[in-house]
Protein backbone atom coordinates (compact mmCIF):
# COMPACT_ATOMS: atom_id res chain seq x y z
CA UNK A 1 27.24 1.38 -1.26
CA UNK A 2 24.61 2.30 1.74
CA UNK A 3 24.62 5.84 2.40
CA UNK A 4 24.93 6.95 6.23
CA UNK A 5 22.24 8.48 8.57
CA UNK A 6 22.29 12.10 8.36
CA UNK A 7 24.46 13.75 10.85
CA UNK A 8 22.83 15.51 13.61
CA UNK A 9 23.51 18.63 12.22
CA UNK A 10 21.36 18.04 9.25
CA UNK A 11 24.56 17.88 6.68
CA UNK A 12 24.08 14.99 4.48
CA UNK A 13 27.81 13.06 4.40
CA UNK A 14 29.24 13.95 0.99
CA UNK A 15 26.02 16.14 -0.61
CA UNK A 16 26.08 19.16 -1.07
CA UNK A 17 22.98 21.66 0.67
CA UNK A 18 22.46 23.10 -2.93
CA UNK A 19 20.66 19.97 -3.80
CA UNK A 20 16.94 19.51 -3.00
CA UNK A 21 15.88 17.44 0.00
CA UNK A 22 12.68 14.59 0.15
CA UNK A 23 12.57 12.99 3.60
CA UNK A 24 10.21 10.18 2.77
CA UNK A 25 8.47 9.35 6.14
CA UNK A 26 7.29 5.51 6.78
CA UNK A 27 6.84 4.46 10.29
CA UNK A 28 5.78 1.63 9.30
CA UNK A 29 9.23 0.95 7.02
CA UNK A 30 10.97 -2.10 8.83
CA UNK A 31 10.66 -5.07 6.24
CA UNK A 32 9.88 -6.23 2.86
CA UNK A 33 6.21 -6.70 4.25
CA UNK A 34 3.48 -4.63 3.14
CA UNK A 35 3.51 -2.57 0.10
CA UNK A 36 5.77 0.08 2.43
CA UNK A 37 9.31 -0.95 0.86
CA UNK A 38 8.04 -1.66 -2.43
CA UNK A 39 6.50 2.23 -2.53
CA UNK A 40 9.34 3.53 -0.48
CA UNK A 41 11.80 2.73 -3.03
CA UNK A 42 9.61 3.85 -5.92
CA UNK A 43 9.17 7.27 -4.24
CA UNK A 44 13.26 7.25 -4.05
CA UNK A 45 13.82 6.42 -7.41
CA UNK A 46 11.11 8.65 -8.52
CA UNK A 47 12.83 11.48 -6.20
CA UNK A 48 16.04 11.20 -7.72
CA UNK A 49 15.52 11.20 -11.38
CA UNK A 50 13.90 14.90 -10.17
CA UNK A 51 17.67 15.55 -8.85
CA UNK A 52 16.45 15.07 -5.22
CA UNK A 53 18.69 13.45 -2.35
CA UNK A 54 16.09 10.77 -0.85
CA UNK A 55 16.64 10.11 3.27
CA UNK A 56 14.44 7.60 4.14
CA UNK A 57 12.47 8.39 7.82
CA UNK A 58 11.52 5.31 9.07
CA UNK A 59 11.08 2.10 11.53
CA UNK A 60 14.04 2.13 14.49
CA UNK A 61 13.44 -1.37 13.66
CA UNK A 62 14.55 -1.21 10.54
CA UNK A 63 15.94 -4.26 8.69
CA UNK A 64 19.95 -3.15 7.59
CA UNK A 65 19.85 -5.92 5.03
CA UNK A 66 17.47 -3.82 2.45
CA UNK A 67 18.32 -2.36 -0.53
CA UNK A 68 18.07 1.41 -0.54
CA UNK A 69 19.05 2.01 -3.82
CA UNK A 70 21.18 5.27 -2.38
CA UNK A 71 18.74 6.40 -0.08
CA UNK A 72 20.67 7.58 3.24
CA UNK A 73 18.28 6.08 6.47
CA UNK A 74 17.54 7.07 9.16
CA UNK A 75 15.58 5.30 11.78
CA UNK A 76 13.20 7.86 12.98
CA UNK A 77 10.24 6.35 14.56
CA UNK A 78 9.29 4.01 17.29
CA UNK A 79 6.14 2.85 16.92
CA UNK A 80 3.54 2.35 13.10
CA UNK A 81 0.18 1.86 12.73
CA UNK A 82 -0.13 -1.85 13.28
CA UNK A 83 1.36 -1.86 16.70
CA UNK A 84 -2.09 -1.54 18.45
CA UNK A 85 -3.11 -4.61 16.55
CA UNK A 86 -0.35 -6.29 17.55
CA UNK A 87 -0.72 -5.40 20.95
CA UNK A 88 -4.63 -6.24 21.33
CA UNK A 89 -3.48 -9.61 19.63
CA UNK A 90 -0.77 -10.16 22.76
CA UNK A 91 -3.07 -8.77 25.18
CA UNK A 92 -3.59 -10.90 28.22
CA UNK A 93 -5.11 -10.40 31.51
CA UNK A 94 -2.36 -9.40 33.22
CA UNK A 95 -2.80 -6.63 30.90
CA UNK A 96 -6.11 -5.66 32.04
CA UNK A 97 -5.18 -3.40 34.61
CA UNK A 98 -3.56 -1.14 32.43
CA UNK A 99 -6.35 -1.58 30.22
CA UNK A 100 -9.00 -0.46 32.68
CA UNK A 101 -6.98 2.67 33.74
CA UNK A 102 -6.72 3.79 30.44
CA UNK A 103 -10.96 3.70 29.72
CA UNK A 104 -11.38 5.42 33.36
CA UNK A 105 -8.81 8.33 31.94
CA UNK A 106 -10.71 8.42 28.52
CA UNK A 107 -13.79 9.05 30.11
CA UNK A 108 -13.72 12.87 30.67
CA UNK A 109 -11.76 13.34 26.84
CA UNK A 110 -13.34 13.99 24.22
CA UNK A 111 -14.75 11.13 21.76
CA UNK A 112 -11.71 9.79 19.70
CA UNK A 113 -9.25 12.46 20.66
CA UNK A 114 -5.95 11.22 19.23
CA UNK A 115 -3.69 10.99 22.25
CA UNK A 116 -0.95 8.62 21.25
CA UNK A 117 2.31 11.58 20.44
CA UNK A 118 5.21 9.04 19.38
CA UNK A 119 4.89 10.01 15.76
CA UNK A 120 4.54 13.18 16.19
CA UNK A 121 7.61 13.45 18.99
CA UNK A 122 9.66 11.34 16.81
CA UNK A 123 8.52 13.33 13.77
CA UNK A 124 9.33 16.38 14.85
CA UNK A 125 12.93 15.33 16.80
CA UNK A 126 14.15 14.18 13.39
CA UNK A 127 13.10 17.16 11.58
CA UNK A 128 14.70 19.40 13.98
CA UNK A 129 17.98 17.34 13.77
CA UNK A 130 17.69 17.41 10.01
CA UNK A 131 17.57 21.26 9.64
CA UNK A 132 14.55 20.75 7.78
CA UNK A 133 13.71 23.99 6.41
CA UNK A 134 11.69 25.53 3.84
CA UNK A 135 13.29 25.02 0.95
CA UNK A 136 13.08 20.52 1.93
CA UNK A 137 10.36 18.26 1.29
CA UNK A 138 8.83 15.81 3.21
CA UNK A 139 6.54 12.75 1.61
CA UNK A 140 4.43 10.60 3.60
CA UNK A 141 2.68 8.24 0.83
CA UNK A 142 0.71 5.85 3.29
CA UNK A 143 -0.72 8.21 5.89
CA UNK A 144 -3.23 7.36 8.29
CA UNK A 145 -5.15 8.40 11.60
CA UNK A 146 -2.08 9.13 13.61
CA UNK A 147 0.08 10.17 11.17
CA UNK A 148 -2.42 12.90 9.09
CA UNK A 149 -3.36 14.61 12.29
CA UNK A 150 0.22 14.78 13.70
CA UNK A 151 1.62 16.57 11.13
CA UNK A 152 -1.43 19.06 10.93
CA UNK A 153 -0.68 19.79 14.29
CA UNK A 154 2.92 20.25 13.25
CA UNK A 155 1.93 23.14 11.01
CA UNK A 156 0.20 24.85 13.49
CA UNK A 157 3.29 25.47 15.25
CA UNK A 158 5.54 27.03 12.52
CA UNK A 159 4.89 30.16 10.23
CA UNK A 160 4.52 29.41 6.05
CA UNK A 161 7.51 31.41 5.19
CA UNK A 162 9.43 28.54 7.38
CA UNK A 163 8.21 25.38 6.92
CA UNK A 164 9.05 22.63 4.92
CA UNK A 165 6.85 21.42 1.98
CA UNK A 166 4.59 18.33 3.13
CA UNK A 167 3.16 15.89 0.71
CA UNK A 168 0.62 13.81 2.45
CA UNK A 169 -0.69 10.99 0.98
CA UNK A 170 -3.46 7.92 2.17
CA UNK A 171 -5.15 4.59 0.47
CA UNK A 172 -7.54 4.34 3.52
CA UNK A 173 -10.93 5.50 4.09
CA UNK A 174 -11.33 7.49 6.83
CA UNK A 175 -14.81 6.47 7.29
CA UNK A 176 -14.30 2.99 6.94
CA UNK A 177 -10.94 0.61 7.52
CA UNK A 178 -8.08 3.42 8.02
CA UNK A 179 -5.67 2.51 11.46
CA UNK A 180 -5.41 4.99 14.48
CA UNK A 181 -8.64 6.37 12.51
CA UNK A 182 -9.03 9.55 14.65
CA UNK A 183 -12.02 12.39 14.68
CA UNK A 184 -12.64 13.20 11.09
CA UNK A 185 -14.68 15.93 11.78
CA UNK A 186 -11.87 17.67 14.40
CA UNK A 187 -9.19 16.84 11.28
CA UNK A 188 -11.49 19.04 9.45
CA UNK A 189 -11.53 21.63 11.52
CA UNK A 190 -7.90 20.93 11.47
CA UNK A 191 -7.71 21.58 7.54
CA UNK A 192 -9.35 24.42 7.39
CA UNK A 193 -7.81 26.84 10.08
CA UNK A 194 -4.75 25.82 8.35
CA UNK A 195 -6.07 26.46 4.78
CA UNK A 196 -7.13 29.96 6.35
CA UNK A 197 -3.33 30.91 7.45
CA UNK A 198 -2.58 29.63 3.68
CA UNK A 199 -0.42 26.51 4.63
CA UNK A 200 -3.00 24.41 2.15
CA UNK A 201 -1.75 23.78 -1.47
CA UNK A 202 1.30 25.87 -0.59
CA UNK A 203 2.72 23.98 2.06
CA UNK A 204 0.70 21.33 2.82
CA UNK A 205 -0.75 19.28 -0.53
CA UNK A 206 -3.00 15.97 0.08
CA UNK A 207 -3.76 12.75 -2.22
CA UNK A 208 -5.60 9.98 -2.41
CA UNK A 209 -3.95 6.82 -4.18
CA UNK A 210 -7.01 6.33 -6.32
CA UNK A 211 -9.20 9.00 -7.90
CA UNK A 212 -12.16 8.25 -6.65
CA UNK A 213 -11.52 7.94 -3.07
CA UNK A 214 -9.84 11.78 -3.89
CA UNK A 215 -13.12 12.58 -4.46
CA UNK A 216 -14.27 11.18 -1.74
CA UNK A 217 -11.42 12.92 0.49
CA UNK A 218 -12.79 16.01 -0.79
CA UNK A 219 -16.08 16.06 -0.42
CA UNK A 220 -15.52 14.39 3.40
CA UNK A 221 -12.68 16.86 4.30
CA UNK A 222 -14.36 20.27 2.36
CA UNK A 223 -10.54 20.94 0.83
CA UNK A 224 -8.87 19.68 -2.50
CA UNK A 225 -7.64 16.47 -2.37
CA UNK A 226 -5.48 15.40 -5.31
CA UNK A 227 -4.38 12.05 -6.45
CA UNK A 228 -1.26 10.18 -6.39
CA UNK A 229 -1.47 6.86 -8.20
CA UNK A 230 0.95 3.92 -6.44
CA UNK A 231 3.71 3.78 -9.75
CA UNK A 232 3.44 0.88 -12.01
CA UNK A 233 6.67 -0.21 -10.11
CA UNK A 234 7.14 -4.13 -10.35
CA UNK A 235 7.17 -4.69 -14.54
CA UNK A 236 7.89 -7.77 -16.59
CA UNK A 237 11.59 -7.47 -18.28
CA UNK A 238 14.29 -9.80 -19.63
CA UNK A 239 16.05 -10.96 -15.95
CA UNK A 240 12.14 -11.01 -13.97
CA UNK A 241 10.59 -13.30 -16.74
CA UNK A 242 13.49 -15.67 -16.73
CA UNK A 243 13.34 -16.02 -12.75
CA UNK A 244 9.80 -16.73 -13.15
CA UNK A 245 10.20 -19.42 -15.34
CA UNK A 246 12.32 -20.95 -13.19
CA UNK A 247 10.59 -20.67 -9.89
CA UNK A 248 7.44 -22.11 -12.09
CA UNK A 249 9.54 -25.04 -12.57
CA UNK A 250 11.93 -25.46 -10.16
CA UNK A 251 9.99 -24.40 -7.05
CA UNK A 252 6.28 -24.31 -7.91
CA UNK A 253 6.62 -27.50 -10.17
CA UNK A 254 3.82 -26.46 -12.22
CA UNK A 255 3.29 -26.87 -15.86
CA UNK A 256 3.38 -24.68 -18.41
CA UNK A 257 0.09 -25.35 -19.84
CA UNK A 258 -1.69 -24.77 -16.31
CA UNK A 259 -2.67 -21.31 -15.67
CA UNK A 260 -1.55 -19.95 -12.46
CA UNK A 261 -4.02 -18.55 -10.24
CA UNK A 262 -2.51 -16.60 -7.27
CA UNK A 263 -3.24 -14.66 -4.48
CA UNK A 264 -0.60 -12.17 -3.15
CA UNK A 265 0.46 -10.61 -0.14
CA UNK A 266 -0.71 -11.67 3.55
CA UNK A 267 -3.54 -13.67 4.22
CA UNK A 268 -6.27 -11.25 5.76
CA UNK A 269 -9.88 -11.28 6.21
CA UNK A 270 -10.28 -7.69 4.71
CA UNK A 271 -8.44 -9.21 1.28
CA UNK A 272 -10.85 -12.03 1.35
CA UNK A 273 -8.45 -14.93 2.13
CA UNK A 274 -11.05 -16.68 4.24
CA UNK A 275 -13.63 -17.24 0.63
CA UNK A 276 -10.89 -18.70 -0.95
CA UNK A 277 -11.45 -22.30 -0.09
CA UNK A 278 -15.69 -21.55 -1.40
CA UNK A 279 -14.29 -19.97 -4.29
CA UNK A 280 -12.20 -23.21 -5.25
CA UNK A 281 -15.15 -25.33 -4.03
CA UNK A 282 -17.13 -23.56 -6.99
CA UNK A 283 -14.95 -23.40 -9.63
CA UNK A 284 -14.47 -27.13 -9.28
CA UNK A 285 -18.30 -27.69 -9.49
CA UNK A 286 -18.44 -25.51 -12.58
CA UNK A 287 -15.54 -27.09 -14.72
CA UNK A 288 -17.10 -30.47 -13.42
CA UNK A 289 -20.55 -29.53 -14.62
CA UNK A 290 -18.97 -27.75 -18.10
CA UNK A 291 -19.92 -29.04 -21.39
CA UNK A 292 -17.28 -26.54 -22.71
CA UNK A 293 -13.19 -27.06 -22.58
CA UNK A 294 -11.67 -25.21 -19.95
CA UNK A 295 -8.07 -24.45 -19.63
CA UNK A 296 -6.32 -26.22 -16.55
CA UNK A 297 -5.36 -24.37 -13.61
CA UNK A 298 -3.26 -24.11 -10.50
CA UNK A 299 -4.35 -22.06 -6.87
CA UNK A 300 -1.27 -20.65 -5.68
CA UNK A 301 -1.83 -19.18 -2.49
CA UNK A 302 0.21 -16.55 -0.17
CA UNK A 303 -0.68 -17.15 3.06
CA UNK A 304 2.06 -15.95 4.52
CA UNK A 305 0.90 -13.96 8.20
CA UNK A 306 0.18 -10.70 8.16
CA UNK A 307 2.41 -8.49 10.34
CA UNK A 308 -0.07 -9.40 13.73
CA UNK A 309 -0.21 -12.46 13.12
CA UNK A 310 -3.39 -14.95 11.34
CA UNK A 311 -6.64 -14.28 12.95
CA UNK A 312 -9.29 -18.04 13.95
CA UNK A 313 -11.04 -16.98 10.63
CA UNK A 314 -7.53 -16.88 8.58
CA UNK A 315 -6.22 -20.14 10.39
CA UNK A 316 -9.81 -22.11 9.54
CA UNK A 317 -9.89 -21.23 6.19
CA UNK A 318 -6.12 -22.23 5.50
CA UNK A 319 -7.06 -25.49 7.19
CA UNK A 320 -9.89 -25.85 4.62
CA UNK A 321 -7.50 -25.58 1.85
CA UNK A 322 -4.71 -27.93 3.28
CA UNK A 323 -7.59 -30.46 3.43
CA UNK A 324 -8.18 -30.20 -0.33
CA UNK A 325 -4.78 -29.55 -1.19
CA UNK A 326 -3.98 -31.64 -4.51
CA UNK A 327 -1.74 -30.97 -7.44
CA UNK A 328 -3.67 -27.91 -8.19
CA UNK A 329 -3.74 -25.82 -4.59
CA UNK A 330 -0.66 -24.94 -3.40
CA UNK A 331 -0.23 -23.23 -0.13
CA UNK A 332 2.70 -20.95 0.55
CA UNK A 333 2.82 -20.83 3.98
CA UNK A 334 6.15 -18.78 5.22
CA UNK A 335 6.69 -15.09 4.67
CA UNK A 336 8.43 -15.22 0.90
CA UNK A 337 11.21 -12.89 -0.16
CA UNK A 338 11.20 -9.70 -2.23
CA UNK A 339 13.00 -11.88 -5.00
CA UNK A 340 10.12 -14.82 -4.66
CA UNK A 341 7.53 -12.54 -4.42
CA UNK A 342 8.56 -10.84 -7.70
CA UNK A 343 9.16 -14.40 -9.35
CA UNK A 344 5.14 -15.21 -7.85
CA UNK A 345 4.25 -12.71 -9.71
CA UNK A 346 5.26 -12.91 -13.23
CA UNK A 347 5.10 -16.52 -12.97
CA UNK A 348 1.85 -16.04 -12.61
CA UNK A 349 -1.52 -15.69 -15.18
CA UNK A 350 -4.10 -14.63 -12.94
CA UNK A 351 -3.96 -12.53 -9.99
CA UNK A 352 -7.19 -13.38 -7.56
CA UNK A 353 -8.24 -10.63 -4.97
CA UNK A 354 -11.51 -11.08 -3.39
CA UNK A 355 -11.52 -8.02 -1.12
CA UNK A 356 -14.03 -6.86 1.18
CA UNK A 357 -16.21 -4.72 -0.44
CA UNK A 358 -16.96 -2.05 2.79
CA UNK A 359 -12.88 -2.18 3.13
CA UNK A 360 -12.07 -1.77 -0.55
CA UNK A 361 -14.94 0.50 -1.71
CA UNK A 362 -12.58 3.69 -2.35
CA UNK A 363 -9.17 2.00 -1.01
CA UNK A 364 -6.28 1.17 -2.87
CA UNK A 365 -3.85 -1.43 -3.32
CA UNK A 366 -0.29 -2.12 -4.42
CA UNK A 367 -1.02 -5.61 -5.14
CA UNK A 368 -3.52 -4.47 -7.93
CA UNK A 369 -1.14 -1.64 -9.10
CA UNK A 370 1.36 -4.59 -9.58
CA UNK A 371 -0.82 -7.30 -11.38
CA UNK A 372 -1.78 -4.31 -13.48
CA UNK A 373 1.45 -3.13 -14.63
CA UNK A 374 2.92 -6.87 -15.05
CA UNK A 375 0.36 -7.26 -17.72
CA UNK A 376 -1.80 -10.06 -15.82
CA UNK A 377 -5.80 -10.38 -15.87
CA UNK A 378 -7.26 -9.37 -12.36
CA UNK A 379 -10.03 -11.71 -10.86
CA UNK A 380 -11.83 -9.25 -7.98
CA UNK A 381 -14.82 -8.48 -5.37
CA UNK A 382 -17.17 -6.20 -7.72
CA UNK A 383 -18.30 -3.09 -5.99
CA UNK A 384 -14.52 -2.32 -4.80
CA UNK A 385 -11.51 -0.47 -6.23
CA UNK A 386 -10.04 -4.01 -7.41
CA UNK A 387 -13.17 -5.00 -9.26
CA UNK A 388 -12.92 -1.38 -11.21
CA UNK A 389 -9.67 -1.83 -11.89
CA UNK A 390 -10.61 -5.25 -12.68
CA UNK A 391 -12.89 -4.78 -15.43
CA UNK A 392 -10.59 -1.39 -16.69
CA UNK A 393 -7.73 -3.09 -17.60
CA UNK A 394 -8.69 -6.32 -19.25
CA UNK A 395 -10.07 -8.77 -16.45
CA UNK A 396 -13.17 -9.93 -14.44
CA UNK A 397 -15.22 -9.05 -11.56
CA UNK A 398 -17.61 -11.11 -9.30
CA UNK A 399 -20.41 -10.32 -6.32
CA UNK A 400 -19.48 -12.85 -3.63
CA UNK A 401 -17.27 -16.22 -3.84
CA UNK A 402 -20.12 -17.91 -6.42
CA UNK A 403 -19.61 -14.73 -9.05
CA UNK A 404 -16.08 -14.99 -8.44
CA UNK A 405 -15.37 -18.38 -9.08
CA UNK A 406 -17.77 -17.94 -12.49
CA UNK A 407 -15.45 -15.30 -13.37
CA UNK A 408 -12.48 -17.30 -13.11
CA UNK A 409 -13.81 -20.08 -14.94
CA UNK A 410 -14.85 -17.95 -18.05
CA UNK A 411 -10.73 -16.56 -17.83
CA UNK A 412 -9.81 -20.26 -17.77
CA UNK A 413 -12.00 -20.76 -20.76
CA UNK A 414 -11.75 -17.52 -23.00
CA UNK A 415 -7.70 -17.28 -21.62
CA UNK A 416 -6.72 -15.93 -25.17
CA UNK A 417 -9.30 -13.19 -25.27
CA UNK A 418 -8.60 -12.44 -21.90
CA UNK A 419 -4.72 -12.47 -22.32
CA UNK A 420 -4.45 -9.75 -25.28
CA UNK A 421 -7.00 -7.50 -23.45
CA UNK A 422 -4.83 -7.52 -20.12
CA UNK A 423 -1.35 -6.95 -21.83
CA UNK A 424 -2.80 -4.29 -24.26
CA UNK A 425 -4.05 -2.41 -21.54
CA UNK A 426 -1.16 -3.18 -19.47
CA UNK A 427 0.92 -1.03 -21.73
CA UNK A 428 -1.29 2.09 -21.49
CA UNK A 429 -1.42 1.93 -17.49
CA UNK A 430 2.35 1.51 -17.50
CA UNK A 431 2.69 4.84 -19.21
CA UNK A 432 0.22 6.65 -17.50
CA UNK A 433 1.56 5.90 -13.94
CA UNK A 434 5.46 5.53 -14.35
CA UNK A 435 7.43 5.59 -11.55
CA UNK A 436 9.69 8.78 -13.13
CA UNK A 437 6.01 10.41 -12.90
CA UNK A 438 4.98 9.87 -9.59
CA UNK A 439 7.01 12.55 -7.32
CA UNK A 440 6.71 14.63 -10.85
CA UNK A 441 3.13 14.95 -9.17
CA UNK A 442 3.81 16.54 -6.18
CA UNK A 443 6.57 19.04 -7.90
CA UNK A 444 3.79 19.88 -10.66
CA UNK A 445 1.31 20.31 -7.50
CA UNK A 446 3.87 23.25 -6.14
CA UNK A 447 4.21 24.54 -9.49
CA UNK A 448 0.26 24.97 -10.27
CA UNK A 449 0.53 26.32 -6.34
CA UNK A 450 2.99 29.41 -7.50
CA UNK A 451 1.37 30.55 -10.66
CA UNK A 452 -1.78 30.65 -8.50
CA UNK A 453 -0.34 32.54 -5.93
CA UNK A 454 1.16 35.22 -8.49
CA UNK A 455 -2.03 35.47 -10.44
C-alpha cells in the first residue's frame, strides 16, 4: 500500500520519530524517464535495509501510478533541471520580449550568478514543514548547478549543532555538460567558508558517481569529494530472464541465434544517437568485406524522445535509419515502460553507447551501471567513462563511429570469448556496488566523520 505525504507537522502517519529519517530530494522525479526513478528507488531500498523511513522529495508533477516500494511522497518541487531546455525548445517570438528584459537585467549582475530560487524556496518550505532536524538526513544523488549551490546557501543560514545531515551527490562535470551549471569558482568560495564553520564532512558530505570524476571534484572544488557508485540495481534473475525471452520473441521477433545489439535510454546527441546510422553503415561494410564467420546480429534502437523533445540532428539521423531499416534495425520509437525497458535489457547481448567524449570524459551513467550488472558486453566511445568501464568489465571500446563499428564486429565474431569475460566480471561489480551498500556509504562517511572529530 502507498504511504501518505507527510503531515504538515512533520509526523510521518503511523512511524514512529524514534526511527531515522532520509528525505531523498529529486526535482527532477516525475516519471520512469531518466535514470531518476530507477536511482530513487535504489536509494529507498538501500535506506531501508539501514532501518531508515524513505520520503521521497520530488516533482509536483509527479506520476501517482509509480511504485514506491513504501516510500511516503511528497511533491516538493516545481520546477528540475531540464525545464530551461524545455523552455528554449518552446521559445517563440512572442517570447522575446521577456527574453530581452531579462539580458538588460543581467547586465549589471555578476557573470553566471545563479538567480533562479524555486529549488531552493521549495527546498527549504518542505524542510521546514517536515521538522527536519538534526538528527534527519537528506540525499540528493543527481545534483547539479541549481541544486549544489542552493543547498550551500541553505547551510549558511543554520548553525551545525541544528542542521540536518546532507548527502550531495552529482554525475556531471561542472566544467563541461552539468544543467543550471552556475559559477564554479563562487561554489568554491561557497565550500570553503562552510568547511571553515565545520559544516564539511560533518554535515555536509559530497560524491561523485564515478571515482575519477571524484577526483576531479576535488582537485576543481579544493575539498574532499568522495564517491558514490550508481548500485548495480537492474540484475538478471528467474522472473526478468523469462520476460526477456518473451519480449525477444513475442515483441522483438528476433531469433535466438542473432545477437542483440541495443541502445538504451533517449535518443540524444551527447549519447551519440546521431553516429548510429555510420556505425551500422560500417559494420555492414566490414562483415561484407570479412573472410572470417561472424555471428548475426540485430540493431535495436531506443529512440524514444528525450524529456525536451528530439533535436534536427536526432530527427535526421532516425530518418537515416528508417531508410535502412531491414530485418536487422529495429527502431523503437515511443517512450517504453519500466517493465519493457527491463525486458530490452536482458533480452539483450550487447549494449552500444557511443557517447560524446567532452560530455562523458568524467560523467557517469546508469545505463552503463545497468549493462554492467546484467552481465552484458559494453560497446563504447574510448576516451569516456563508458569506454573505461567498457574495457574493465569484459567489453570493447572504439575512437569515433569507424573504431566502434570494428569493435562490434570483433564481439560478433569472438561472442564466446567476449561472453565469459562480461558475466565473470559481471559478478565481481555486482558485489562491489550492491544496492544494500550504497546509502551504507554515506552512514560509513558520518561514521569516519565522528571518530575524526573525537580524535
Amino acid at each position: 500500500m502507498r504511504k501518505m505525504s507527510p503531515s504538515p507537522s512533520g509526523a510521518l502517519p503511523g512511524n514512529s520519530r524514534q526511527m531515522p529519517r532520509l528525505f531523498i530530494i529529486d526535482p527532477s522525479l516525475k516519471d520512469i524517464r531518466g535514470h531518476h526513478y530507477m536511482l530513487t528507488q535504489a536509494a529507498t531500498l538501500s535506506a531501508q535495509a539501514h532501518g531508515f523511513d524513505v520520503t521521497w522529495l520530488c516533482s509536483k508533477e509527479f506520476n501517482n501510478t509509480l511504485q514506491v516500494g513504501g516510500a511516503n511522497v511528497r511533491p516538493t518541487f516545481s520546477s528540475s533541471m531540464y525545464d530551461p531546455y524545455i523552455r528554449a525548445r518552446r521559445g517563440t517570438l512572442s517570447s522575446l520580449p521577456h527574453a530581452v528584459n531579462n539580458i538588460l537585467r543581467r547586465k549589471n549582475q555578476p557573470p553566471n550568478e545563479h538567480k533562479d530560487t524555486s529549488f531552493e524556496s521549495d527546498l527549504k518550505e518542505a524542510m521546514q514543514s517536515l521538522g527536519a532536524g538534526p538528527d534527519d538526513r537528506l540525499l540528493l544523488h543527481t545534483g547539479d548547478g541549481q541544486c549544489l549551490p542552493a543547498i550551500l546557501r541553505i547551510l549558511q543560514t543554520m548553525e551545525a549543532a541544528e542542521a540536518p545531515s546532507f548527502h550531495v551527490a552529482t554525475p556531471y562535470d561542472p566544467a563541461g555538460v552539468m544543467p543550471h551549471r552556475t559559477n564554479m569558482a563562487a561554489f568554491s568560495s561557497e565550500l570553503s567558508r562552510l568547511e571553515m564553520r565545520g559544516f564539511l564532512n560533518r554535515k555536509l558530505f559530497l560524491y561523485a558517481e564515478n571515482s575519477p570524476l571524484a577526483a576531479h571534484l576535488s582537485e576543481l572544488w579544493s575539498v574532499q569529494v568522495g564517491t558514490l557508485p550508481v548500485p548495480a540495481f537492474r540484475q538478471v534473475h528467474g522472473a526478468a530472464a523469462a520476460a526477456a525471452s518473451t519480449y525477444r520473441r513475442d515483441v522483438l521477433q528476433i531469433p535466438s541465434d542473432n545477437l542483440i545489439i541495443a541502445s538504451l535510454g533517449s535518443a540524444r546527441t551527447e549519447k551519440g544517437f546521431h553516429h548510429i546510422p555510420e556505425i551500422i553503415r560500417s559494420v555492414r561494410k566490414m562483415i561484407g568485406e570479412s573472410r572470417d564467420p561472424v555471428r548475426k546480429a540485430t540493431f535495436v534502437l531506443q529512440a524514444s524522445p528525450q524529456i525536451v523533445g528530439r533535436n534536427k540532428t536526432i530527427r535526421r539521423a532516425i530518418g537515416e535509419l528508417k531508410a535502412m531499416r531491414s530485418s536487422n534495425v529495429k527502431l523503437l520509437l515511443e517512450s517504453l515502460s519500466e517493465t519493457e525497458y527491463e525486458a530490452l535489457l536482458h533480452a539483450s547481448e550487447v549494449i552500444l553507447t557511443p557517447y560524446g567524449e567532452d560530455e562523458y570524459r568524467f560523467r557517469s551513467s546508469g545505463i552503463v551501471t545497468e549493462a554492467i550488472a546484467a552481465g552484458k558486453v559494453l560497446v563504447a566511445s574510448a576516451n569516456t567513462y563508458p569506454g573505461a568501464m567498457a574495457k574493465q568489465y569484459g567489453g570493447a571500446a572504439g575512437d569515433g563511429p569507424d573504431e566502434i563499428a570494428a569493435a562490434i564486429v570483433d564481439v560478433c565474431r569472438n561472442w564466446k570469448e567476449y561472453k565469459e569475460r562480461a558475466r565473470e566480471r559481471s559478478a565481481k561489480f555486482r558485489d562491489e556496488n550492491t544496492v544494500r551498500g550504497y546509502w551504507r556509504i554515506c552512514l560509513d562517511a558520518e561514521a569516519q566523520s565522528a571518530r575524526m572529530s573525537h580524535a
